[in-house]
C-alpha atoms as a PDB file:
ATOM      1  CA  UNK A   1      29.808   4.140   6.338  1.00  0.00           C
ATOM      2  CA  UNK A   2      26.207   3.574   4.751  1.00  0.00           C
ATOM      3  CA  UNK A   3      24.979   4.783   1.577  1.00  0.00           C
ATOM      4  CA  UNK A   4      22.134   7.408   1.745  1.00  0.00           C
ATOM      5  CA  UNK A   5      19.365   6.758  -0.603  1.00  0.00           C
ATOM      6  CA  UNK A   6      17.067   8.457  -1.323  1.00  0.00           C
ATOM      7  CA  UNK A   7      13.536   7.032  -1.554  1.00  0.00           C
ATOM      8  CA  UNK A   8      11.409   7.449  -4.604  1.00  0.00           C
ATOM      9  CA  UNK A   9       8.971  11.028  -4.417  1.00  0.00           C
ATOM     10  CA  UNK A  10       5.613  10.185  -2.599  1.00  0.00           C
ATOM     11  CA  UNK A  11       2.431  10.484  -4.003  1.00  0.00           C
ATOM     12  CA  UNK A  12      -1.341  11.195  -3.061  1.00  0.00           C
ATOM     13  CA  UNK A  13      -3.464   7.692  -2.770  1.00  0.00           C
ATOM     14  CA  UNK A  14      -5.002   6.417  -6.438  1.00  0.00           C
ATOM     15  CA  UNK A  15      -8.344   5.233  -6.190  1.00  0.00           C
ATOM     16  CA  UNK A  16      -8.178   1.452  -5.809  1.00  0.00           C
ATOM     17  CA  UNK A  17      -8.712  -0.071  -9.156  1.00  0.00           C
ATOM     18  CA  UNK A  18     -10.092  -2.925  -7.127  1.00  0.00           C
ATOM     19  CA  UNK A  19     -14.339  -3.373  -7.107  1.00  0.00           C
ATOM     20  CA  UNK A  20     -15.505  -3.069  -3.611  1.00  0.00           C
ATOM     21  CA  UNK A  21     -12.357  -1.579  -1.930  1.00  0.00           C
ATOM     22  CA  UNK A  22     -12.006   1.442  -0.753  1.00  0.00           C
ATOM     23  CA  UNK A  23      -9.276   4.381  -0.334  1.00  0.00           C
ATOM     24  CA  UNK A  24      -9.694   4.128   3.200  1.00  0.00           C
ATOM     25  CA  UNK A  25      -8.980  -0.316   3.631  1.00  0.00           C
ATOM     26  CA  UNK A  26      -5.565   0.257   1.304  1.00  0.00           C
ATOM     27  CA  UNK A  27      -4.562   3.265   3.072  1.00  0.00           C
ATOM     28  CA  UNK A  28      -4.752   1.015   6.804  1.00  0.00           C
ATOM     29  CA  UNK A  29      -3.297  -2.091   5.093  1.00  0.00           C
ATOM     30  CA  UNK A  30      -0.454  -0.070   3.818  1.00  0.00           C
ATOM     31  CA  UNK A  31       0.248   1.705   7.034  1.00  0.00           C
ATOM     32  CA  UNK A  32       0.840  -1.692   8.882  1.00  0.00           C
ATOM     33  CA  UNK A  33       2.674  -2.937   5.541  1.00  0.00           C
ATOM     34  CA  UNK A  34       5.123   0.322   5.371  1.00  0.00           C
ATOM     35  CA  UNK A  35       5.103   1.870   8.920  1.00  0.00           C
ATOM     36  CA  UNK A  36       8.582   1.843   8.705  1.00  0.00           C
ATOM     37  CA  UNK A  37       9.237   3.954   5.035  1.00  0.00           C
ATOM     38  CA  UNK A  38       6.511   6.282   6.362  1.00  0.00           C
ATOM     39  CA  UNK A  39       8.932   7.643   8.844  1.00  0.00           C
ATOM     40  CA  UNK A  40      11.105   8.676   5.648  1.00  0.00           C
ATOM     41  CA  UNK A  41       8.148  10.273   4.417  1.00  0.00           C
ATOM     42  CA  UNK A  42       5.364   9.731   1.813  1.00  0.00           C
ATOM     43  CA  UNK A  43       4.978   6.599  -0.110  1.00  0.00           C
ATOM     44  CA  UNK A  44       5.383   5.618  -4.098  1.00  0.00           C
ATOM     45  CA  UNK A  45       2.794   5.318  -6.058  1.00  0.00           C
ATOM     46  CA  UNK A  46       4.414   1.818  -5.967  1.00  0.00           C
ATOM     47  CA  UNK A  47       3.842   1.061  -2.647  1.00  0.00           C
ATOM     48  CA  UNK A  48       0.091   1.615  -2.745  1.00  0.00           C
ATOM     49  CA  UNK A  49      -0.553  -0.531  -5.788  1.00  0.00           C
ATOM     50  CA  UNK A  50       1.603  -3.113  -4.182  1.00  0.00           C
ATOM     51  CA  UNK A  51      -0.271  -2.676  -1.079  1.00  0.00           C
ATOM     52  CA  UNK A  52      -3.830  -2.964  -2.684  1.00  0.00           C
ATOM     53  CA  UNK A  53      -2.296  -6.262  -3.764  1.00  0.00           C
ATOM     54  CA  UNK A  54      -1.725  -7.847  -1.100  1.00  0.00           C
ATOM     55  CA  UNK A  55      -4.544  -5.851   0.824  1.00  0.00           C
ATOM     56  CA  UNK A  56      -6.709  -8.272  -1.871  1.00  0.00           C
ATOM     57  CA  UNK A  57      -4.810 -11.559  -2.202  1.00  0.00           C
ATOM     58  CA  UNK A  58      -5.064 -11.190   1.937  1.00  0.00           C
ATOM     59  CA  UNK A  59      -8.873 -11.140   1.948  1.00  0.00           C
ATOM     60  CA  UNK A  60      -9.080 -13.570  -0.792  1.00  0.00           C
ATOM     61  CA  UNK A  61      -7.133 -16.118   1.160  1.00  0.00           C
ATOM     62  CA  UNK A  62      -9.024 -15.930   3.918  1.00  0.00           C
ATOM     63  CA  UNK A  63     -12.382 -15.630   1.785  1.00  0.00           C
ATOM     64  CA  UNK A  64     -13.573 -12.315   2.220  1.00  0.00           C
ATOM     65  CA  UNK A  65     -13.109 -12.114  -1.089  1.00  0.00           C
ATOM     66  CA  UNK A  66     -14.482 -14.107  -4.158  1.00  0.00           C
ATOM     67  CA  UNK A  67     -13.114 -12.789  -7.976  1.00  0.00           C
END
């Protein structure tokens, strides 16, 4: 029989600590990254750093981006 966990508290979206992104581009990215933990409910505050991560590492790769 599986385990139940239970998945950390969600949280209201940070502002992206990221110059020139905004709440709105992390809060898509993360909805394709998670769509599956949103069904659980809200996510971490985790989740959207680690979303505005990739989100930039994404656009930097295909050079959207320049740091």
């Amino acid at each position: 029989m599986p385990m139940k966990t239970k998945d950390k508290p969600g949280v209201a979206q940070p502002k992206p600590f990221t110059p020139g992104v905004t709440k709105g581009m992390v809060r898509e990215h993360a909805y394709h990254l998670y769509r599956d933990k949103l069904d659980r409910g809200a996510l971490s505050l985790e989740d959207w750093v680690l979303a505005e991560k990739d989100m930039v590492a994404t656009m930097e790769a295909e050079g959207q981006v320049s740091r």
